[in-house]
C-alpha atoms as a PDB file:
ATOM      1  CA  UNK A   1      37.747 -12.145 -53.773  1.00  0.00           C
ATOM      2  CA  UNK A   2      35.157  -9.773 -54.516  1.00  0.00           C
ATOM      3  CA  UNK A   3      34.164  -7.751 -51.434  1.00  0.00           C
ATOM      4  CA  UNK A   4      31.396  -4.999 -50.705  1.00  0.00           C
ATOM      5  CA  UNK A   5      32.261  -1.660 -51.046  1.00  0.00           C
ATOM      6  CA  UNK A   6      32.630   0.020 -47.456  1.00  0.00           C
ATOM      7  CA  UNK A   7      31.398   3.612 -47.118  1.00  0.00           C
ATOM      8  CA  UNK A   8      34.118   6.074 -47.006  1.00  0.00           C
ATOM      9  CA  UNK A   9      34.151   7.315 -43.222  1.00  0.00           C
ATOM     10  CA  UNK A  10      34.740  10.939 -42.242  1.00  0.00           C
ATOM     11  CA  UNK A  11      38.229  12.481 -42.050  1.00  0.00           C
ATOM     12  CA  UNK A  12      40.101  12.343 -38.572  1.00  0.00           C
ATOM     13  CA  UNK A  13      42.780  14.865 -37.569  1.00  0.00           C
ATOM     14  CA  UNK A  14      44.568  14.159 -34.298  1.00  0.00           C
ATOM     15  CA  UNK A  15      45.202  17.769 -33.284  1.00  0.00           C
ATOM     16  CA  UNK A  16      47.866  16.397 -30.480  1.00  0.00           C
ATOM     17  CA  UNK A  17      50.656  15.510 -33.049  1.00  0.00           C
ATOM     18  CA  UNK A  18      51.743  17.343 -35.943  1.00  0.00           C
ATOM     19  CA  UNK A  19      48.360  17.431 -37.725  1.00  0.00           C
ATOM     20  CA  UNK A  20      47.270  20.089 -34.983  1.00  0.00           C
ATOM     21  CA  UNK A  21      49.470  22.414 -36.391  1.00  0.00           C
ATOM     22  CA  UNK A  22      47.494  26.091 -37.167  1.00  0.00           C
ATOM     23  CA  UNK A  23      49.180  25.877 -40.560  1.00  0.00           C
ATOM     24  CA  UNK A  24      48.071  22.291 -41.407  1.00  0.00           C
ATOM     25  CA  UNK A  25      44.201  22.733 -40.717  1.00  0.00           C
ATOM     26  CA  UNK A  26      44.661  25.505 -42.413  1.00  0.00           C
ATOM     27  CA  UNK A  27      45.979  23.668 -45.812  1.00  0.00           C
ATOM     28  CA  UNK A  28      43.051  20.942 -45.109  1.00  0.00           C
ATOM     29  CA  UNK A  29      40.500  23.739 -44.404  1.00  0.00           C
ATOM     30  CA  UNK A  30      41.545  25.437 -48.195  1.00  0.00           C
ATOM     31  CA  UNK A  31      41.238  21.824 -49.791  1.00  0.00           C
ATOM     32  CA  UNK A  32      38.138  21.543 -48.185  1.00  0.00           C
ATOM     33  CA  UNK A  33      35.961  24.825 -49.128  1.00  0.00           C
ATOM     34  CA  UNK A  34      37.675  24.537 -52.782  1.00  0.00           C
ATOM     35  CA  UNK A  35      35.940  20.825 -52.946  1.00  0.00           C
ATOM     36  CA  UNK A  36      33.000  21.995 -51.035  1.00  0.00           C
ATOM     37  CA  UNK A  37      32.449  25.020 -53.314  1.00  0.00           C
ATOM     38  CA  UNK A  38      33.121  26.977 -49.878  1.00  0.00           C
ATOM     39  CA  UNK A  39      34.772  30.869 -49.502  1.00  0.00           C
ATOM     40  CA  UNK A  40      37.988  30.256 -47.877  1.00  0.00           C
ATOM     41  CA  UNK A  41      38.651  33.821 -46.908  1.00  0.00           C
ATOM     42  CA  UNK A  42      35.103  33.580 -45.171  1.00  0.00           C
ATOM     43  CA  UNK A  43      36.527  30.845 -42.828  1.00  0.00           C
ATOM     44  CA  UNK A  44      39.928  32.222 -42.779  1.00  0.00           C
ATOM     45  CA  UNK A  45      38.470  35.577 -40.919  1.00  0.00           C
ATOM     46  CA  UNK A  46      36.483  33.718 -38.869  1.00  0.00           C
ATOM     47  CA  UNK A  47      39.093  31.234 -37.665  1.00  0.00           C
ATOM     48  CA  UNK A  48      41.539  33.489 -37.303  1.00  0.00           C
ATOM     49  CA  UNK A  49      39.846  36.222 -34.959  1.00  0.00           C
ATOM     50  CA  UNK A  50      41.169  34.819 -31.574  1.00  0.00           C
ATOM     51  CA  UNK A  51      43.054  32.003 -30.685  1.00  0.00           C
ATOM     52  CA  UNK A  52      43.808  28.371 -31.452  1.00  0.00           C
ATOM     53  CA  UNK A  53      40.607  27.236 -29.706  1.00  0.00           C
ATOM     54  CA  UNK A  54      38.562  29.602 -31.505  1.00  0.00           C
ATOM     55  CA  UNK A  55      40.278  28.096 -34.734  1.00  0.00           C
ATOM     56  CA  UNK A  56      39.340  24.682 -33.684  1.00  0.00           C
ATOM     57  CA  UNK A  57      35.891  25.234 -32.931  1.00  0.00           C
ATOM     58  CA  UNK A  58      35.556  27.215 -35.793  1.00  0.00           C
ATOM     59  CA  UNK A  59      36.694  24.568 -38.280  1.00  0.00           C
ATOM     60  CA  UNK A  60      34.100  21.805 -36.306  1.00  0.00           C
ATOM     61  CA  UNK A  61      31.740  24.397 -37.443  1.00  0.00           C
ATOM     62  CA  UNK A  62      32.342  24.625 -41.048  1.00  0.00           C
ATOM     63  CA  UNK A  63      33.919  20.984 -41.469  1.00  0.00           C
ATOM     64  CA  UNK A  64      32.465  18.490 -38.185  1.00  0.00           C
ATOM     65  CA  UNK A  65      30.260  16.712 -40.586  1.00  0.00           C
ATOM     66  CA  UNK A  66      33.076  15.619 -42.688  1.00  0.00           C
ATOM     67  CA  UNK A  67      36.306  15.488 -40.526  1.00  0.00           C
ATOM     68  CA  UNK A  68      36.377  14.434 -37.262  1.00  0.00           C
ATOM     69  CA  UNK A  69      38.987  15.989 -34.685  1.00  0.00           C
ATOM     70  CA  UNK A  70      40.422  14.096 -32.007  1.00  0.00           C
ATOM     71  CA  UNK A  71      42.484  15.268 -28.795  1.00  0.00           C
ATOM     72  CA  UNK A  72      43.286  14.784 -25.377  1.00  0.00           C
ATOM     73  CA  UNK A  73      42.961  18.221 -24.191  1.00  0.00           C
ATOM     74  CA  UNK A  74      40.389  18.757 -21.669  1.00  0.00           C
ATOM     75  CA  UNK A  75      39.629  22.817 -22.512  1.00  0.00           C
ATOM     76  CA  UNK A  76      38.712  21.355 -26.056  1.00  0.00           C
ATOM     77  CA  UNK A  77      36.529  19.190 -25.507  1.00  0.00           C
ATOM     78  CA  UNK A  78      34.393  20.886 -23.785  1.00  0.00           C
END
């Protein structure tokens, strides 16, 4: 059977299991600028100045067009 290629639909993290974890996005946000021709240590500062919200927003900022982050937590969402 010979089928139409689907487009390839953005990345989802669920940041409420073990994906959420600082040190994951982290891993997925090096892979990321590397592919994306991005300065990691650029993010890195930026994401890393506060706390774990500021490291989520942060990485909607430089990756939301590509990956798409998923939770249940209220203050997130926001």
């Amino acid at each position: 059977m010979i089928v139409k290629k689907k487009e390839k639909s953005k990345i989802e993290i669920d940041i409420d299991g073990p994906e959420g974890n600082a040190f994951h996005l982290l891993g997925v946000a090096k892979n990321l600028c590397k592919k994306l021709n991005m300065d990691f240590e650029t993010f890195h500062r930026e994401a890393y100045s506060s706390d774990y919200t500021n490291l989520i927003k942060t990485f909607d900022k430089y990756f939301g067009t590509i990956v798409t982050i998923a939770t249940s937590n209220a203050d997130l969402l926001k």
